[in-house]
Protein backbone atom coordinates (compact mmCIF):
# COMPACT_ATOMS: atom_id res chain seq x y z
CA UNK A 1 4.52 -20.14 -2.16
CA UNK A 2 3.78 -16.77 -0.97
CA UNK A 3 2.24 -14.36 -3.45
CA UNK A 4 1.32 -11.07 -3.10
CA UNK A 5 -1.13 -9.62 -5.53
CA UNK A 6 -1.98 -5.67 -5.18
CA UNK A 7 -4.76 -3.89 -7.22
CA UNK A 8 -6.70 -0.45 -7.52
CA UNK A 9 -4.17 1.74 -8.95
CA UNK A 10 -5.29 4.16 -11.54
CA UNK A 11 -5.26 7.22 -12.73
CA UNK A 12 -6.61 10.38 -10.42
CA UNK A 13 -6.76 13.98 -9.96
CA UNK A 14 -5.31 15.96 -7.11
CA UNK A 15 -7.42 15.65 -4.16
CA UNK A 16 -8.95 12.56 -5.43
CA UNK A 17 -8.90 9.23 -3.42
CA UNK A 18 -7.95 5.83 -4.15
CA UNK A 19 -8.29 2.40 -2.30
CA UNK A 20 -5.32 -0.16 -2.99
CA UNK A 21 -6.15 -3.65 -2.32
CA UNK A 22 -2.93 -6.26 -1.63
CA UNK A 23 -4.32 -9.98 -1.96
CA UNK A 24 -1.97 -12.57 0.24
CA UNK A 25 -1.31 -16.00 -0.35
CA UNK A 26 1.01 -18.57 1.00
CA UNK A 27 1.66 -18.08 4.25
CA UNK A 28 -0.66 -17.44 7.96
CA UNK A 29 -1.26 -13.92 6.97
CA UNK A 30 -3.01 -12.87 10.29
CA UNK A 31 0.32 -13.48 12.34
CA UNK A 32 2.32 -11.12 9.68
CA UNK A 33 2.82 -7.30 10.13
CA UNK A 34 2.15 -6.24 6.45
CA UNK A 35 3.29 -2.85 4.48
CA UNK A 36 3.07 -0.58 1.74
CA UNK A 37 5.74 1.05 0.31
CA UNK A 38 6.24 2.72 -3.03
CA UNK A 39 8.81 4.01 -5.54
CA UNK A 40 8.15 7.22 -7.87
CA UNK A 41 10.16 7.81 -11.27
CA UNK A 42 13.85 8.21 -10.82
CA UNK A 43 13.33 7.39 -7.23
CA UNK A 44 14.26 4.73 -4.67
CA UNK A 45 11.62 2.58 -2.65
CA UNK A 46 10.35 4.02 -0.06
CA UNK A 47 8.23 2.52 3.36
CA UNK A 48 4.75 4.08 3.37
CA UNK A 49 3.09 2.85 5.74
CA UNK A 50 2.69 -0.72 8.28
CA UNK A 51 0.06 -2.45 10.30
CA UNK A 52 0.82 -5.15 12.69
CA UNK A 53 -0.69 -8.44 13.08
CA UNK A 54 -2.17 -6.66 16.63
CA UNK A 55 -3.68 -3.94 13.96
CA UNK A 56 -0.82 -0.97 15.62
CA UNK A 57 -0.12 1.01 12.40
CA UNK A 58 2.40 3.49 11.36
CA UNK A 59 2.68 6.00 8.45
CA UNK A 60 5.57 8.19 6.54
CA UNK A 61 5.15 11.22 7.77
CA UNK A 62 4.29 12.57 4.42
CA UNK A 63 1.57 10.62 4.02
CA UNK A 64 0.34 10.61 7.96
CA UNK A 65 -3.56 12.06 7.92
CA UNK A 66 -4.44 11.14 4.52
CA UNK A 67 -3.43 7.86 3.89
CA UNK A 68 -4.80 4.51 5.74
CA UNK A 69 -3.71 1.44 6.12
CA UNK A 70 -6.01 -1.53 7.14
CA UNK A 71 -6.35 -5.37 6.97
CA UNK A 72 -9.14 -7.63 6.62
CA UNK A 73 -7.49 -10.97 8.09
CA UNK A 74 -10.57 -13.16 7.16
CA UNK A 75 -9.65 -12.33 3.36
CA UNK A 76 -6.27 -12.04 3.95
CA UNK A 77 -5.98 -8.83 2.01
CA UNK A 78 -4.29 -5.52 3.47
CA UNK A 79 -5.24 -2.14 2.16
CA UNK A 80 -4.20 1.07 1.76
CA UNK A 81 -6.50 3.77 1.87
CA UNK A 82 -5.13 7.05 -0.18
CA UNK A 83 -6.80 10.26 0.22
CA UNK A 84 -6.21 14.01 -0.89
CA UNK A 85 -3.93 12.58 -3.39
CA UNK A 86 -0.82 15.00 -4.41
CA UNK A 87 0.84 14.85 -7.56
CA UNK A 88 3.92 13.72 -5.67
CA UNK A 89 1.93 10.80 -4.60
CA UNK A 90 2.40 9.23 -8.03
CA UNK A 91 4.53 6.02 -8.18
CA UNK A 92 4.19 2.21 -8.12
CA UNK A 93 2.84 0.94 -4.84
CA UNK A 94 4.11 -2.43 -3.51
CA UNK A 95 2.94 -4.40 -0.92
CA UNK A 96 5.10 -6.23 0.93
CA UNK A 97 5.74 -9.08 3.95
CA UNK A 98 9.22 -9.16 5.57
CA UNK A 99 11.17 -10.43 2.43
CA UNK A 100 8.50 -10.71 0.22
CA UNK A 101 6.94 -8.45 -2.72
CA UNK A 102 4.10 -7.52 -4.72
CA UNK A 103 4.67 -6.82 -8.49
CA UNK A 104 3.20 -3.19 -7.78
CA UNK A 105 0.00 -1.14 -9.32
CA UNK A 106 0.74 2.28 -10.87
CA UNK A 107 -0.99 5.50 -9.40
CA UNK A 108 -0.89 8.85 -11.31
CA UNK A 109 -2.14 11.96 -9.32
CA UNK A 110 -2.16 14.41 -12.13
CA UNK A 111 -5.13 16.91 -13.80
């Protein structure tokens, strides 16, 4: 079955970076466009960012410039690259394939 398994959430300071790591399992992940999306306290989910199986990617524009999203199809793991972190940043991140999630990892952008 298809699992998705995301990692490198932590705590950080403003400005800080972060690299988020989504493991994929189950299904021919190089022919899947594959997102991020995440969901802050008292908040709904929202889409961060995509990259296509052709590699295109798109980004939130709150998050265009600083975040990066790229994919490593011979480990079928997509990532998420997260710089100049804001404390607004902070929420669970999900990865995620048409219908299918991630159970999320936690980032906290505070001092």
């Amino acid at each position: 079955q298809v699992q998705l398994v995301e990692s490198g959430g932590g705590l950080v300071q403003p400005g800080g970076s972060l690299r988020l790591s989504c493991a994929a399992s189950g299904f021919f992940f190089r022919l899947n466009d594959m997102s991020w999306y995440r969901q802050a306290p008292g908040k709904e989910r929202e889409w961060v960012a995509t990259i296509t199986s052709t590699s295109s990617t798109n980004y939130e524009d709150s998050v265009r410039g600083r975040f990066f999203i790229f994919r490593a199809n011979a480990k079928n793991t997509v990532y998420l690259q997260m710089n100049s972190l804001k404390p607004e940043d902070t929420a669970v991140y999900y990865c995620n394939r048409m219908t299918d999630w991630g159970k999320g990892t936690l980032v906290t952008v505070s001092s």
